[in-house]
Protein backbone atom coordinates (compact mmCIF):
# COMPACT_ATOMS: atom_id res chain seq x y z
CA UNK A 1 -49.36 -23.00 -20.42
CA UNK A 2 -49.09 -24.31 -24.13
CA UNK A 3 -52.44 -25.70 -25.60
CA UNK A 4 -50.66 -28.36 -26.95
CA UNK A 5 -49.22 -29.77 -23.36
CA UNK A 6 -53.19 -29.96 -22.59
CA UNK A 7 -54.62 -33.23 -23.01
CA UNK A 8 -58.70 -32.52 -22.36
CA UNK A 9 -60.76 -35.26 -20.28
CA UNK A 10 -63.76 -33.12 -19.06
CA UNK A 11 -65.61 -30.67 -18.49
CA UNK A 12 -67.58 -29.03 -15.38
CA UNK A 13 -70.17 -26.46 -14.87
CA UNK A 14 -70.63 -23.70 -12.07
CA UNK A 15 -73.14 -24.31 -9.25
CA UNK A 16 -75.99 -21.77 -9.45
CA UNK A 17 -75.33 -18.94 -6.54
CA UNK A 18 -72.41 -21.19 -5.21
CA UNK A 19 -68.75 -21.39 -5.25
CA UNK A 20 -68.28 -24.44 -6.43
CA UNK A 21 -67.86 -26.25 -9.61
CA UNK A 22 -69.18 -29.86 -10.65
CA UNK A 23 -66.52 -31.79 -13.16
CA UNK A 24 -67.27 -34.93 -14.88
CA UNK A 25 -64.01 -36.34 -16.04
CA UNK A 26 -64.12 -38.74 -19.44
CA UNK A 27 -61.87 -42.11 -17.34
CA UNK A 28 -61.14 -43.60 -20.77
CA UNK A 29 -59.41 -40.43 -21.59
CA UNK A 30 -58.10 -39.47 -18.62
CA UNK A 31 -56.41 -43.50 -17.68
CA UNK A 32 -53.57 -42.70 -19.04
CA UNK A 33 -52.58 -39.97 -17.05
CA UNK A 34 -52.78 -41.51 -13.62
CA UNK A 35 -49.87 -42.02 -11.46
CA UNK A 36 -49.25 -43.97 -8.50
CA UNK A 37 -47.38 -42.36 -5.37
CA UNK A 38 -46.88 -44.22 -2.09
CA UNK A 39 -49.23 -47.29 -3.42
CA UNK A 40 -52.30 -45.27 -4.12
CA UNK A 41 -53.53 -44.08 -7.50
CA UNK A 42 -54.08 -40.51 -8.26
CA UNK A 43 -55.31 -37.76 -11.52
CA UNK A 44 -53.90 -35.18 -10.88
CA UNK A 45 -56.06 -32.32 -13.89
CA UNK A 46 -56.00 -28.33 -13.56
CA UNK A 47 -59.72 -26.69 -13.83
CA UNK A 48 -60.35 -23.62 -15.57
CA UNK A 49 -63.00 -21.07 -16.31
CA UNK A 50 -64.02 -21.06 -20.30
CA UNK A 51 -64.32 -17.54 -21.81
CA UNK A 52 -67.65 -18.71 -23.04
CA UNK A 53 -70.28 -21.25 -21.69
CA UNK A 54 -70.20 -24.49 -24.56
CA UNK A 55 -73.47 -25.34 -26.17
CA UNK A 56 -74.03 -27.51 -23.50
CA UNK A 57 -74.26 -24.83 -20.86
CA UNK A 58 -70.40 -26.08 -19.68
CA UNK A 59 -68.54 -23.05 -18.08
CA UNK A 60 -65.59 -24.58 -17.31
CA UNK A 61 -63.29 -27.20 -18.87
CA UNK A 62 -61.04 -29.92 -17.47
CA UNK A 63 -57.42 -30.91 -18.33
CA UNK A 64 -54.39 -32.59 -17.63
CA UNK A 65 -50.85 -30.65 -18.28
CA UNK A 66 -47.64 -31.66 -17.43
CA UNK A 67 -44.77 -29.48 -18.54
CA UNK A 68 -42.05 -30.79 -20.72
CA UNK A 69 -39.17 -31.66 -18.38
CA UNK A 70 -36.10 -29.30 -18.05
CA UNK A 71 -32.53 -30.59 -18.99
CA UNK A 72 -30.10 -29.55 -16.35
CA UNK A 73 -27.22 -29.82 -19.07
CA UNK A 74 -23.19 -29.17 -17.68
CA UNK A 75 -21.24 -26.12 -19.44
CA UNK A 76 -19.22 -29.13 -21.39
CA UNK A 77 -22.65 -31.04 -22.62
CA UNK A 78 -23.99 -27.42 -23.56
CA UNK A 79 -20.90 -26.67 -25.72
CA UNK A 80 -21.16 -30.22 -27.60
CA UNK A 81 -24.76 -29.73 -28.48
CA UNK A 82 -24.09 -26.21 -29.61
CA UNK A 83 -21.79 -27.56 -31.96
CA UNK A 84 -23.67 -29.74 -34.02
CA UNK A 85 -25.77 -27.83 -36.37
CA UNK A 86 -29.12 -29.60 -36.13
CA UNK A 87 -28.84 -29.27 -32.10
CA UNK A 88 -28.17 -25.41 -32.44
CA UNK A 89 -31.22 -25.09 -34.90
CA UNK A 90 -33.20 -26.50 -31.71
CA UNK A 91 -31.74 -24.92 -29.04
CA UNK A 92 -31.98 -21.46 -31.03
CA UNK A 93 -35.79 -22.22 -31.67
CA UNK A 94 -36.36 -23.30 -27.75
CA UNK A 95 -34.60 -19.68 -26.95
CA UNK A 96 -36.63 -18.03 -29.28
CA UNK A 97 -39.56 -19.26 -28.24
CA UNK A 98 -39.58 -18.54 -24.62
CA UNK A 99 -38.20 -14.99 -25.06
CA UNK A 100 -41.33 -14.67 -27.45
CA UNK A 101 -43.08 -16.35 -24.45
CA UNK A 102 -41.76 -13.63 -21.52
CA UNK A 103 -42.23 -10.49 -23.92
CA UNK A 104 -45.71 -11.53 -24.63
CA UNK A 105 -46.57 -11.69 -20.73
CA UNK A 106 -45.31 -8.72 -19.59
């Protein structure tokens, strides 16, 4: 996940001798993210474990991530982009990027 696709509106901290972890989500910053499906509202965040407890005592920290959509672009649409020089200079980049991305996981 890219730290810039996070968008922070919490925080939470580990139940002593439990498995459980208490969140308190920021609404102000976190309104903007809420969608509606089937008439009712949801927030829809991902949880995860900080490598260090804040100054606060907070263990874990509280975010909302939503990937950048994918382009499902035709052979003929890929060719046209490819030649015009500023959308090559992307597309090259984007390439680059997530082979940098793959070698770095494995």
């Amino acid at each position: 996940m890219e730290a810039q696709n996070k968008n922070y509106v919490g925080s939470g901290k580990q139940v002593k001798d439990l498995d459980i972890v208490e969140v308190s989500i920021c609404m102000d910053d976190a309104e903007q993210f809420i969608h509606e499906y089937k008439g009712k509202r949801y927030l829809t965040v991902q949880v995860a474990k900080r490598q260090e407890p804040s100054q606060f005592g907070k263990t874990h920290t509280v975010y909302h991530w939503k990937p950048e959509p994918k382009i499902d672009v035709s052979a003929a649409a890929y060719n046209e982009l490819v030649a015009n020089p500023a959308t090559r200079a992307v597309l090259d980049e984007r390439i680059a990027a997530n082979k940098a991305k793959r070698k770095a996981k494995k």
